[in-house]
Structure formats: structure tokens, C-alpha cells
Protein backbone atom coordinates (compact mmCIF):
# COMPACT_ATOMS: atom_id res chain seq x y z
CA UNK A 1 103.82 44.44 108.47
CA UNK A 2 107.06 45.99 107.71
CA UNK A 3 109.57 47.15 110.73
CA UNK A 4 109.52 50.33 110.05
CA UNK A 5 105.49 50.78 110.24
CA UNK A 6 106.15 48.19 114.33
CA UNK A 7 109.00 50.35 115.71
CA UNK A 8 106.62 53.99 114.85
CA UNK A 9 103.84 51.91 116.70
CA UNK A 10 106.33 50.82 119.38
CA UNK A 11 107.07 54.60 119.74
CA UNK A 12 103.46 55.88 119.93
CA UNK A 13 102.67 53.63 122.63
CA UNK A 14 105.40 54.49 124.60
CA UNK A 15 104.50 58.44 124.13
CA UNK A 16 100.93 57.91 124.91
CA UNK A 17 102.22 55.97 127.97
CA UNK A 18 104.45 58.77 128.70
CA UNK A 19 102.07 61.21 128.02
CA UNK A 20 99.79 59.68 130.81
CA UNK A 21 102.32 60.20 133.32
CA UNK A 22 102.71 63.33 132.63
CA UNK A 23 99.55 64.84 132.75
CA UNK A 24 99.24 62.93 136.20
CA UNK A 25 102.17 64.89 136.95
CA UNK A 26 101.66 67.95 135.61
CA UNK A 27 97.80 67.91 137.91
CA UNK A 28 100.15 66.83 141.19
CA UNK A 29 102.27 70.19 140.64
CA UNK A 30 99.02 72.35 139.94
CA UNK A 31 97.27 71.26 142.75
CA UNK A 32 100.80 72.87 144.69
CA UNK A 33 100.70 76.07 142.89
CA UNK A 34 103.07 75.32 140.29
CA UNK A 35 102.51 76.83 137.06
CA UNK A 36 103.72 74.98 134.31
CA UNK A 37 104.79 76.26 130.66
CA UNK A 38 106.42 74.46 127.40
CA UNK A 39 108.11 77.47 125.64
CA UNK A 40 106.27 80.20 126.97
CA UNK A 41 102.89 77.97 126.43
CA UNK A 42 100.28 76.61 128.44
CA UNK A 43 100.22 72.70 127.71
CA UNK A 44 96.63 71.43 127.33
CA UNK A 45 96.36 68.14 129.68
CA UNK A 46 95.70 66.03 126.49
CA UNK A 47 97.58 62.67 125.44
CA UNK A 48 97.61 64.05 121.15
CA UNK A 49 98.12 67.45 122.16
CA UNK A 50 101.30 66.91 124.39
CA UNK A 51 103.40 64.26 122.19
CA UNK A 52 102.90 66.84 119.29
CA UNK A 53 103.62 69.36 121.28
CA UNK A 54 106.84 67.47 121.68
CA UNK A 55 107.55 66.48 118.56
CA UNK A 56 107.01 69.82 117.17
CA UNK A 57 109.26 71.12 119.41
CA UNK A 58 112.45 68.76 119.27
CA UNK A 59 112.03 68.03 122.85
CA UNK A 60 112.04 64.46 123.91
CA UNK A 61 109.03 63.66 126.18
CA UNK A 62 110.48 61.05 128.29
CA UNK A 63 112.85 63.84 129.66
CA UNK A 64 109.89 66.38 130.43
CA UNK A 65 108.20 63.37 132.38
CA UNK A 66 111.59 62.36 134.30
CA UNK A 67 111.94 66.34 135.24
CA UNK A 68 108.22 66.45 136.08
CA UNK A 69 108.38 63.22 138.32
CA UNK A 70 111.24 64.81 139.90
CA UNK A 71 109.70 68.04 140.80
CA UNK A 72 106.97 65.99 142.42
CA UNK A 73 109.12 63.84 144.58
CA UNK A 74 111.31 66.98 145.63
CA UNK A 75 107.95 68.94 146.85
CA UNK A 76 108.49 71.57 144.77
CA UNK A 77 105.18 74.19 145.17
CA UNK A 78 104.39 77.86 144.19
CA UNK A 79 106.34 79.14 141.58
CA UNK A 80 106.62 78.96 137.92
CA UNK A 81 108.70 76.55 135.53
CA UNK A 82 108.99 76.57 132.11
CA UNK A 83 109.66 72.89 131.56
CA UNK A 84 110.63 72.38 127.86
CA UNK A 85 113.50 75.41 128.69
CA UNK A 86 114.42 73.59 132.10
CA UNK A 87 115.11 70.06 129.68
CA UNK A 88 116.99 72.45 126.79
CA UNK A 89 119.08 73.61 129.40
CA UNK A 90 120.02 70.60 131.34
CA UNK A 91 118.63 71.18 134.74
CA UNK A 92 117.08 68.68 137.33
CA UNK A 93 115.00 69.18 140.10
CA UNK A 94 117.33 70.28 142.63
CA UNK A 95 117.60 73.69 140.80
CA UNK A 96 114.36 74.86 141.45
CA UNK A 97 112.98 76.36 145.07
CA UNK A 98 109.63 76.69 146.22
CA UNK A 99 107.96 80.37 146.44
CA UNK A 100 105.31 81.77 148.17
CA UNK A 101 101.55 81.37 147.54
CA UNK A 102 100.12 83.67 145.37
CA UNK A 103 97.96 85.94 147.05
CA UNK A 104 93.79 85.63 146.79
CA UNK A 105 92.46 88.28 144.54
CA UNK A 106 89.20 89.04 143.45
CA UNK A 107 88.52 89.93 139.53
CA UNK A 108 85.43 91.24 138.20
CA UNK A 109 84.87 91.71 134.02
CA UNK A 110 83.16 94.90 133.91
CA UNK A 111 81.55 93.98 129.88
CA UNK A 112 81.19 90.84 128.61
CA UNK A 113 81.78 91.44 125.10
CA UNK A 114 84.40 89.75 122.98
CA UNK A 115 87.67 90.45 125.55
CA UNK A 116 85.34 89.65 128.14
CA UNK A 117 84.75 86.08 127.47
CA UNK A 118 87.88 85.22 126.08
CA UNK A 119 89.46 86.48 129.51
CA UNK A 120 86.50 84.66 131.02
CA UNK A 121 87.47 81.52 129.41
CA UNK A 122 91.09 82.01 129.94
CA UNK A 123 90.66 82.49 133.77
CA UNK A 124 87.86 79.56 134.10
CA UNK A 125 90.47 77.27 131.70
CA UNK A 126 92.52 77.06 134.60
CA UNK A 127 93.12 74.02 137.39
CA UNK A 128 90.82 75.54 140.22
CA UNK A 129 92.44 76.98 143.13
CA UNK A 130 91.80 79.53 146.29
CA UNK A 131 95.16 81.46 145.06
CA UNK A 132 95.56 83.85 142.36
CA UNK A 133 93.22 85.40 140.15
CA UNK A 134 89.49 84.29 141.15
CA UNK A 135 86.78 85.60 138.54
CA UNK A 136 84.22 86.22 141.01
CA UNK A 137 81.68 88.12 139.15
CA UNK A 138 80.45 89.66 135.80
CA UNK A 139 79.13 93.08 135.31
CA UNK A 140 76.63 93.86 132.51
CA UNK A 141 74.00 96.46 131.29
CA UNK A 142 70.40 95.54 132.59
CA UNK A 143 68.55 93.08 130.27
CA UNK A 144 65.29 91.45 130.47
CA UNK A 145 64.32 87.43 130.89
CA UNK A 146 66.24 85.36 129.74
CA UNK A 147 69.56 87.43 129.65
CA UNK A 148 71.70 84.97 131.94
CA UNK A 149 71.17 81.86 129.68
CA UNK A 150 71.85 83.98 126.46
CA UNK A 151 75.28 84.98 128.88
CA UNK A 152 76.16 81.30 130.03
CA UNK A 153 75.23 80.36 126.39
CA UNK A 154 77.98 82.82 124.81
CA UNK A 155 80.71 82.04 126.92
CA UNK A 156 79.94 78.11 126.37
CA UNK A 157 79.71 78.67 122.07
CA UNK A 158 81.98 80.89 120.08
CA UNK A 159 82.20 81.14 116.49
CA UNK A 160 85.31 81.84 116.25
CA UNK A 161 87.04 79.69 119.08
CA UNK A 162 84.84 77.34 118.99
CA UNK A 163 83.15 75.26 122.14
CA UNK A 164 84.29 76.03 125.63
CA UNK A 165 86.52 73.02 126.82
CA UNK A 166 84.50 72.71 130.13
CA UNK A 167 80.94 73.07 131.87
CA UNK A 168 78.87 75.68 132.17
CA UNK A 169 75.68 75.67 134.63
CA UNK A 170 73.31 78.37 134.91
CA UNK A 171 72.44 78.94 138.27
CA UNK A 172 69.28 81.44 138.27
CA UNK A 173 68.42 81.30 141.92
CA UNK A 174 71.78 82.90 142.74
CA UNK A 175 72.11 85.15 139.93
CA UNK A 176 75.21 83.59 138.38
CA UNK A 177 76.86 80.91 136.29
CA UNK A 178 78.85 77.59 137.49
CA UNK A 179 82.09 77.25 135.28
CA UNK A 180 84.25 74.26 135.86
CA UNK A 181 82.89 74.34 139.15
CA UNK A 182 83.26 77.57 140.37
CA UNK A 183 80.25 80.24 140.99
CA UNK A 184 80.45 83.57 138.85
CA UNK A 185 77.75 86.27 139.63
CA UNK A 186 76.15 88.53 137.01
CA UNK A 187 75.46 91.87 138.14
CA UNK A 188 73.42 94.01 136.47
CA UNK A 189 74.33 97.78 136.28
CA UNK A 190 74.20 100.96 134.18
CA UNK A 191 76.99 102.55 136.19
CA UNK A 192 80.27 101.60 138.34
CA UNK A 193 78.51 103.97 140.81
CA UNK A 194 75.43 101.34 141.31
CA UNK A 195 77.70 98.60 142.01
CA UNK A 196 78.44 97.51 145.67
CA UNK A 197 80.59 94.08 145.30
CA UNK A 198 81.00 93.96 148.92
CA UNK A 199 77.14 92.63 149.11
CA UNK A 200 78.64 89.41 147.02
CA UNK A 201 81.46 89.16 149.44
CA UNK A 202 83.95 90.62 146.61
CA UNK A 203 86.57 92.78 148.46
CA UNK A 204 89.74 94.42 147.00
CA UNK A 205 89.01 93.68 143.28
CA UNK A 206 90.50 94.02 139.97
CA UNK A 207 87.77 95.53 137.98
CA UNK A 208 89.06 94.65 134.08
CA UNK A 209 86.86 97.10 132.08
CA UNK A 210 86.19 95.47 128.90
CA UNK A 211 83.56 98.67 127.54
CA UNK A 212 85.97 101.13 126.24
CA UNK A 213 83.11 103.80 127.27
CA UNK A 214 85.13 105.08 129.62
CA UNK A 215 89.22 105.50 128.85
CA UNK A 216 90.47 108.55 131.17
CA UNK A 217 91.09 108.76 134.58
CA UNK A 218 87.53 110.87 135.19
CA UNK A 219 85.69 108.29 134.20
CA UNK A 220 87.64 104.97 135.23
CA UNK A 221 87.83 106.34 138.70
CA UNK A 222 84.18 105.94 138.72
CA UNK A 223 84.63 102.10 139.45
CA UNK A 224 87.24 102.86 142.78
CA UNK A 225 84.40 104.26 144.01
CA UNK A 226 82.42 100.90 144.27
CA UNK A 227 82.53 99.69 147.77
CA UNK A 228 84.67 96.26 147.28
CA UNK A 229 87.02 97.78 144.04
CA UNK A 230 90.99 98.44 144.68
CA UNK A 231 92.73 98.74 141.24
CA UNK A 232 91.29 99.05 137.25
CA UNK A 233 92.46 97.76 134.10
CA UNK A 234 91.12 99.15 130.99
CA UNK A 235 91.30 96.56 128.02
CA UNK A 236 91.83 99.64 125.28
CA UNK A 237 94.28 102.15 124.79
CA UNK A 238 93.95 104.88 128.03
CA UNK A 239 93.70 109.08 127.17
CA UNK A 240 95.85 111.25 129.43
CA UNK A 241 98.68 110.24 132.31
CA UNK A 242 97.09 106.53 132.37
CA UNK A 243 100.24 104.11 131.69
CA UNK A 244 100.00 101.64 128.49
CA UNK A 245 101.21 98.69 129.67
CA UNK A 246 102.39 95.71 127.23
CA UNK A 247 103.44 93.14 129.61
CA UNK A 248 107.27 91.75 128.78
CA UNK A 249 107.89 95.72 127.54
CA UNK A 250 107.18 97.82 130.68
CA UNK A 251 104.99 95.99 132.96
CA UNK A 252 107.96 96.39 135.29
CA UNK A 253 106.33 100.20 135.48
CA UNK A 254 103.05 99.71 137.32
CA UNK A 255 103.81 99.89 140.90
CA UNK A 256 101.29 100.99 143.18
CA UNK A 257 98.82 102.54 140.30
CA UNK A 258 95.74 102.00 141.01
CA UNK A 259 94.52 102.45 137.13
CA UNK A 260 96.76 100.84 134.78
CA UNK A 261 95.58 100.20 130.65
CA UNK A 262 96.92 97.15 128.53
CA UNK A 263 97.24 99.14 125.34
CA UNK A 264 95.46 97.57 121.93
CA UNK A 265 95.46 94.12 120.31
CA UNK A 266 97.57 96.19 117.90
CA UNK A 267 100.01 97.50 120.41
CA UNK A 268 100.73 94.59 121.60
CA UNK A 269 101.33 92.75 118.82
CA UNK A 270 103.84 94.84 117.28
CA UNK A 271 105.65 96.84 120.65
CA UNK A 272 107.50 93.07 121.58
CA UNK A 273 109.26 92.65 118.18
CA UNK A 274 110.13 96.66 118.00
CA UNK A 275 111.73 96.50 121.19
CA UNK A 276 113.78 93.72 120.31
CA UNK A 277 114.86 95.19 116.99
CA UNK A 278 115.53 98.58 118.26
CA UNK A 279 117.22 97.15 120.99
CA UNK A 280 119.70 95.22 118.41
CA UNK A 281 119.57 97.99 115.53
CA UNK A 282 118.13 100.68 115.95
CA UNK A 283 114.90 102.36 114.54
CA UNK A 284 115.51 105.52 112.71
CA UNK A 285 111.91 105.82 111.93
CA UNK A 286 108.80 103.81 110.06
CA UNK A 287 105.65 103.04 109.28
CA UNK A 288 103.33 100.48 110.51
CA UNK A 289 100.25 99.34 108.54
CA UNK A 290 97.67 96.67 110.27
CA UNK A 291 95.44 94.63 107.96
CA UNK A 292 92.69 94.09 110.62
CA UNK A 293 89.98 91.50 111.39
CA UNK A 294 86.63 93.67 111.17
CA UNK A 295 85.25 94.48 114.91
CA UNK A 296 81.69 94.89 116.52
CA UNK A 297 81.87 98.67 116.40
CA UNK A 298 81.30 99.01 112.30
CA UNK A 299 78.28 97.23 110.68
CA UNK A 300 76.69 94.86 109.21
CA UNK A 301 74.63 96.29 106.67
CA UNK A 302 75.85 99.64 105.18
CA UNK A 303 74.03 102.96 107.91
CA UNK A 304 75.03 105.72 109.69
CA UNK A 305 78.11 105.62 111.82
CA UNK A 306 79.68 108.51 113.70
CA UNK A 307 83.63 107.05 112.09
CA UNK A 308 83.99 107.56 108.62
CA UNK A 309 84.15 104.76 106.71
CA UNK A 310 83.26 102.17 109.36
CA UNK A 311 79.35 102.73 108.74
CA UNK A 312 80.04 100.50 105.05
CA UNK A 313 79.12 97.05 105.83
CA UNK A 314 82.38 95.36 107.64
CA UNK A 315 81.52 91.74 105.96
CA UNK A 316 81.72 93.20 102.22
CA UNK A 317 84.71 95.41 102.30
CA UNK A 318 87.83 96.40 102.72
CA UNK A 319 87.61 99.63 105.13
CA UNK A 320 90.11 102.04 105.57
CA UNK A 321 90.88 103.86 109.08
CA UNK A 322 92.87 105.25 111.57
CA UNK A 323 95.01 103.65 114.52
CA UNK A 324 96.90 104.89 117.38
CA UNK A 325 98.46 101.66 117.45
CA UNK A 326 101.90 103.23 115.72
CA UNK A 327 101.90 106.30 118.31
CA UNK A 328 101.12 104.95 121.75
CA UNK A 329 103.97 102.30 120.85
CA UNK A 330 106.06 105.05 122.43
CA UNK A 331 104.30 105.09 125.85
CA UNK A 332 106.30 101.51 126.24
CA UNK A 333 109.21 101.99 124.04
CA UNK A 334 110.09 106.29 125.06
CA UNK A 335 112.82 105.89 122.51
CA UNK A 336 110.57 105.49 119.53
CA UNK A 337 108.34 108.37 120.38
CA UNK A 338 107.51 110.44 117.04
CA UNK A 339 109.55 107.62 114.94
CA UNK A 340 106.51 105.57 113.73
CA UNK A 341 103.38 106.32 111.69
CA UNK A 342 100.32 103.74 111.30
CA UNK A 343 97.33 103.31 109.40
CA UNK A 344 95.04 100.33 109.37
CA UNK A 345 92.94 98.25 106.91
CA UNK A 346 89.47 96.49 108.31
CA UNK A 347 88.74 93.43 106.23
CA UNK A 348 86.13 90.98 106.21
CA UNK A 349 87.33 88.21 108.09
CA UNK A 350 86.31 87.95 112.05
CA UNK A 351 89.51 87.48 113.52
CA UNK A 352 93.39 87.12 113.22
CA UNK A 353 95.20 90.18 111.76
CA UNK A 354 98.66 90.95 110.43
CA UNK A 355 100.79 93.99 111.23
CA UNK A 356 103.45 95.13 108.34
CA UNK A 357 106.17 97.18 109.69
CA UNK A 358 107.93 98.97 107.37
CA UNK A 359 111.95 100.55 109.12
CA UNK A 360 114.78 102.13 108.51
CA UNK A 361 117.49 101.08 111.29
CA UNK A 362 120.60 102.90 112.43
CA UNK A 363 122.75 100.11 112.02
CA UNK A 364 122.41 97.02 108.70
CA UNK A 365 120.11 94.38 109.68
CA UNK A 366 121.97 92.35 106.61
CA UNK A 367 119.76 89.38 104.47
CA UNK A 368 116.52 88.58 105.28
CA UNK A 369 117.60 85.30 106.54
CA UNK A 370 119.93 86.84 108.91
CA UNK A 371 116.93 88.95 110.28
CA UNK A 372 115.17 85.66 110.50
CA UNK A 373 117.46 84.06 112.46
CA UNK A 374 117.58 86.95 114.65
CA UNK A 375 114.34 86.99 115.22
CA UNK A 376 114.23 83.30 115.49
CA UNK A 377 116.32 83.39 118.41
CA UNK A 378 114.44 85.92 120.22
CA UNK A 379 111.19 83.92 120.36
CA UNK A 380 112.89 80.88 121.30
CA UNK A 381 114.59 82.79 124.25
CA UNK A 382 112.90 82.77 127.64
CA UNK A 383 112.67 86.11 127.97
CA UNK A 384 110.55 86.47 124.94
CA UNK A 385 108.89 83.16 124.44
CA UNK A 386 105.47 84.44 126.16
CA UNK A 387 105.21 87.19 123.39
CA UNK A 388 106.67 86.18 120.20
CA UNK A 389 106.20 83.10 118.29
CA UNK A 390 107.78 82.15 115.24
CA UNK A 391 106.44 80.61 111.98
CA UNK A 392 108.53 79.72 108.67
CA UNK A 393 105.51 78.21 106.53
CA UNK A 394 105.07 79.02 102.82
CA UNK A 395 101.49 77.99 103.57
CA UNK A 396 101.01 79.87 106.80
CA UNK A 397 97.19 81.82 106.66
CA UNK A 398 95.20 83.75 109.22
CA UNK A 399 93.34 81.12 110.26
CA UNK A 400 96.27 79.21 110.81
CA UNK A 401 96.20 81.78 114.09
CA UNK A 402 93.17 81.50 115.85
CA UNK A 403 93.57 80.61 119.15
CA UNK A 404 96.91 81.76 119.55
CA UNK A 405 98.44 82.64 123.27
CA UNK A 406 101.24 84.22 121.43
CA UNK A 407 100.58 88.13 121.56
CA UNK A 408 102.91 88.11 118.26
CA UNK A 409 103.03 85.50 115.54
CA UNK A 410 106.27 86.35 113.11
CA UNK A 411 106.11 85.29 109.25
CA UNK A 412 109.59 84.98 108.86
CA UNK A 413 108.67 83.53 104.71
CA UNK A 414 107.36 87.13 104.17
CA UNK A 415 110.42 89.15 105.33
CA UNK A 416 112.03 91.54 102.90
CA UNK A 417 115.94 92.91 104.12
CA UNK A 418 118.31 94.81 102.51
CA UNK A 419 121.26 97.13 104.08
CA UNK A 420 119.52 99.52 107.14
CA UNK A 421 115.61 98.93 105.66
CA UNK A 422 113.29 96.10 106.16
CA UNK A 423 109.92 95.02 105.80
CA UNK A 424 108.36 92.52 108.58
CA UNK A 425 105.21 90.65 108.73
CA UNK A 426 103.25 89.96 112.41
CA UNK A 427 100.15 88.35 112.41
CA UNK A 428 98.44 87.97 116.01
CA UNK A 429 94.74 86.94 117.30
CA UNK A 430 93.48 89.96 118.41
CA UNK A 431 91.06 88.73 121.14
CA UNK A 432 93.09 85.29 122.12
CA UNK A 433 96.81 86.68 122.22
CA UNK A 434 95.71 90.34 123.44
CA UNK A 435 93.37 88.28 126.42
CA UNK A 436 96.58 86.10 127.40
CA UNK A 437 98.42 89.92 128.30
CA UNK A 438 95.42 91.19 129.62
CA UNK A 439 95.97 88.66 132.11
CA UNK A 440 99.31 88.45 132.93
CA UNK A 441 98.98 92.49 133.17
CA UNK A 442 96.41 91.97 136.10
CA UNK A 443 98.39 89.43 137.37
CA UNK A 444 101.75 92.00 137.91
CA UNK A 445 98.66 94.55 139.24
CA UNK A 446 97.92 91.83 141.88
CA UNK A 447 101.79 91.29 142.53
């Protein structure tokens, strides 16, 4: 056995070791309120997944356990610590305070659609507490027998994201679900107006409305009437005064509103890295095209549609359409309002899309490596590492994606640069990524 092949071994076992520790750790601060991240991420409480996540990263895991063990002994609770940042930047325990405990607040999913379980999953993924977002109960048309098995079912088996890491229980004689211990009621309505979540001890809710039937104020003030219902978030792009939200851009906006939309998949994907490079160069103007994962609103099978072009079967072409991706950019960034055009491309695969922006700047951006690095250095900052991620693979593909938390995924091998123009390539899960700012919207909505 050569000494090369014994000292990797000797390594491993101290990681997995270490790795131990720290996801003893890591459970001690959750159980205080402390929410953990590793660049912007949420680290899955796995031995594999957290020395690669290490490895990958250049950060040495014997110094995230040390700062972790620290932060335990110093009774550090309720607040949030980015501990792969915290280790980059040399701090110890003493430099972080305890907060407050997050406030109790009710969420209902009003749909239960694609969003809605990946939201559902999100929210359920977490380590249970009595603080913070609680999914308390799931609103769907009326269905006959059968319908909450075919619901627990769903959430529990995706085909795109695979098995739900967790339990679900039906739980017919109380009209709900069990997930990872915790009780969710499905209510059956037609209407917000039928709904009285008071009666299932819901009070002050978040009502996420993952249905897109209703998308102006009219209509989404239908659910504030609901005995039990305080604020609405609308998981689509909102008509009229409604504010677009993409959460790192202007979620600092919301205040009091009491209706509040978190934009598109699209929207989000692509407002992040426009900010940052209008911020540094300036957009003159520009184009955005997404090449889009096809969506349950087109078919199957070739029939009638009300769109044009989206009744052609979605799983056999390539289907041209619109977007208002490109012009409700400007409801975050004011700046870039009439600057940007967009057009999008459905395509037969069922998630994971890419966003080309085409710009002219104000000022040179200079080679695309230099745009690279900038970029680069934006998603590795931590005011930017929730949104935008960063991959230099020449054998980077879409599926490479799914399951991203990232709202943006960067392809810095695709960038073209030259003088005051260039060409950028942003590929982003549209359920997974959009979901995680979903989330942290209602969160800022819940203060």
C-alpha cells in the first residue's frame, strides 16, 4: 500500500470524524434559532455532502467545526451566520451576538402545483421549530376520493427532484398530511372567499398564491378577506401598482404592503446579475432571450390553446413566445426601465433554463476574462452569494442545475466581451432557485 494512497485515507477519516462533529453542532445551533449557511447555501446534515462541500470550496473543515464548537459554547442563539464567510474572514465566536426570536407566522400555499411543492418541501426541509415560517395548511380545488394520498404522494415523488428527503404520513381523519413531523391541513376550496383558516386555528397568515388565476389587486384581495389571512404573495409576475419583488434587488421596498409579488423564475434569474453590472458599467440598452424548460400550461399532444404557439406539443418542439421577463426587470432596477427587450424559447426539457443577455454598457467591460472575474467576485461576495453562483466548466449542462438554491447560475466558459458589448449566459432552476426567493420574500413580509 503506497503512502500516498495511507495519508488520503488518514485524511478521510479525520473529515468524516470532523464531519460528525459538525453536524452535531450545526443541530445544537438550530435547535437555538441559528440559521446556518456555507456561501450563501444551506448545508445538508450529511457526512459526503459536507467534506465536499469543503473541499469544493477551499475551506478547511476542521476550522468550520472549531468556529461551530465555539458558537455553541458561547450560547450564541437567533440570528444568522454564514460560516464558510465567518472562517474566510478570520472571525471567532466572540464576534457574533445573539438576536431576537423570529416571530411565529402562519403560511398557507394557496395551489399545490409545481411552486407549491417545491416551497412545500423547502419549508418542511427545515429543523422543526415554533419560530418562523410554519406551513400550516394547503389550499386546493375540490377533488373526489382519494385526492389527499394522490397530494401526500406528489410532494413525497418528483420527477424531476427526485424523492423527498423525509416522511410523509397521510392523516385522513384530520384532513391533512404529517411531514417530518409536523401536521399540514388540506383545504378544499373553489374560492379565497370560502376559506375561513381561523376554524384550523390559522391566524395572521401569509397566503403564497401559487395559481396565477388571479394577478391584480381585485382579485388577490379576495384572499384578505378570509377570516385568519394578513398579507399575500403572488408566485407570478403582478398587473397594476402590485410591487415585483426580487429579494437581494428591492426587497428592502415592501414595508407594510399587504400584497407583495416575487416576479418570474425569469426575473429573478437575470435582475441579480443586471444590477450588479449596471451598477459597475452601465447598461445602455439590450436584449434578453430565455431558452426555457417547457411548463404545465402548453401541451402534451398538439390541441387548441388560447397562446399561440403553446397549443404544439411542448415535449416535441422548440416553441417560440413572449416574456415580460425583460420589461418588469425595471420594476426592481427603475434605471433600466425601457432599456431591455426579451423574447423566450420553450424547449423540451422539464426543467433548468438559460437566460442570454445580450448589452451594450456605458463604460468598457474589457476581455471576457476580466468580466469573469468580475462576476466571479460578485458571487463569492456576501452580499450576493444567496443569488448568484458561479460555474467555469467546459462540460457544464442543464441538468448539471437541477436542484439549485442559487436563483442565478453564471456560465462564465460561454461569455463573449469586447469594448462596451457583451454577451452573458445564466442558467437557473426555475422551480428550485425561484422557490428559495419565494421564501426568503415571505420571510422579509413576516419581518
Amino acid at each position: 500500500m503506497s503512502s500516498l494512497y495511507e495519508s488520503h485515507l488518514s485524511t478521510r477519516k479525520t473529515q468524516e470524524n470532523d464531519a460528525v462533529a459538525l453536524i452535531v453542532a450545526l443541530s445544537a445551533l438550530a435547535n437555538r434559532g441559528v440559521n446556518t449557511l456555507f456561501l450563501g447555501k444551506r448545508i445538508a446534515l450529511d457526512v459526503a455532502g459536507i467534506i465536499a462541500l469543503h473541499d469544493d470550496n477551499g475551506v478547511a473543515l476542521g476550522d468550520t467545526l472549531a468556529l461551530v464548537q465555539a458558537l455553541v459554547a458561547a450560547d450564541v442563539a437567533n440570528t444568522s451566520i454564514d460560516i464558510a464567510q465567518a472562517v474566510k474572514q478570520g472571525k471567532t465566536a466572540t464576534d457574533f451576538t445573539s438576536g431576537t426570536a423570529a416571530a411565529t407566522t402562519d403560511v398557507v400555499l394557496y395551489g399545490f402545483g409545481r411552486i407549491g411543492r417545491i416551497l412545500a418541501r423547502l419549508l418542511m426541509s427545515r429543523p422543526a421549530s415554533d419560530k418562523g415560517l410554519q406551513l400550516k395548511a394547503i389550499v386546493v380545488r375540490p377533488a373526489g376520493e382519494g385526492d389527499l394520498a394522490k397530494r401526500a404522494s406528489l410532494l413525497e415523488r418528483d420527477s424531476v427532484h427526485g424523492w423527498f428527503n423525509g416522511s410523509v404520513v397521510v392523516d385522513e381523519a384530520n384532513g391533512g398530511m404529517i411531514v417530518n413531523g409536523r401536521f399540514i391541513k388540506v383545504i378544499y376550496a373553489a374560492d379565497p372567499s370560502e376559506v375561513d383558516y381561523t376554524a384550523h386555528g390559522i391566524n395572521n397568515a401569509i397566503i403564497i398564491d401559487n395559481t396565477g388565476k388571479w394577478k391584480d389587486e381585485a382579485g388577490l384581495g379576495k384572499h384578505l378577506q378570509s377570516k385568519g389571512a394578513a398579507k399575500v404573495l403572488l408566485t407570478a409576475p403582478a398587473k397594476g401598482e402590485i410591487k415585483n419583488v426580487v429579494y437581494g434587488v428591492n426587497h428592502d421596498t415592501i414595508g407594510g404592503d399587504t400584497i407583495v409579488s416575487a416576479a418570474s423564475c425569469t426575473t429573478n434569474a437575470i435582475t441579480p446579475t443586471l444590477k450588479v453590472l449596471h451598477d459597475a458599467f452601465g447598461i445602455v440598452n439590450g436584449h434578453m432571450e430565455t431558452v426555457h424548460a417547457f411548463t404545465n400550461d402548453q401541451n402534451l399532444v398538439d390541441n387548441y390553446h388560447k397562446a399561440d404557439r403553446r397549443g404544439r406539443a411542448a415535449p416535441l418542439n422548440m416553441v417560440m413566445t413572449s416574456t415580460g421577463a425583460a420589461s418588469a426587470v425595471s420594476k426592481a432596477i427603475p434605471e433600466l426601465k425601457g432599456k431591455l427587450t426579451g423574447n423566450a424559447i420553450r424547449v423540451p426539457t422539464p426543467n433548468v433554463s438559460l437566460a442570454i443577455l445580450n448589452l451594450n454598457f456605458d463604460k468598457a467591460v474589457g476581455t471576457a476574462d476580466e468580466l469573469n472575474a468580475f462576476i466571479k467576485s460578485k458571487a463569492d461576495s456576501q452580499e450576493w452569494q444567496e443569488q448568484i453562483d458561479y460555474s467555469d466548466s467546459p462540460e457544464a449542462v442543464s441538468t448539471d442545475f437541477v436542484g439549485s438554491e442559487k436563483v442565478a447560475i453564471f456560465d462564465a466558459e460561454a461569455t463573449i466581451a469586447a469594448d462596451k458589448r457583451a454577451t452573458l449566459y445564466v442558467w437557473y432552476d426555475n422551480e428550485m432557485g425561484y422557490s428559495t426567493q419565494v421564501i426568503r420574500v415571505a420571510e422579509e413580509m413576516a419581518k
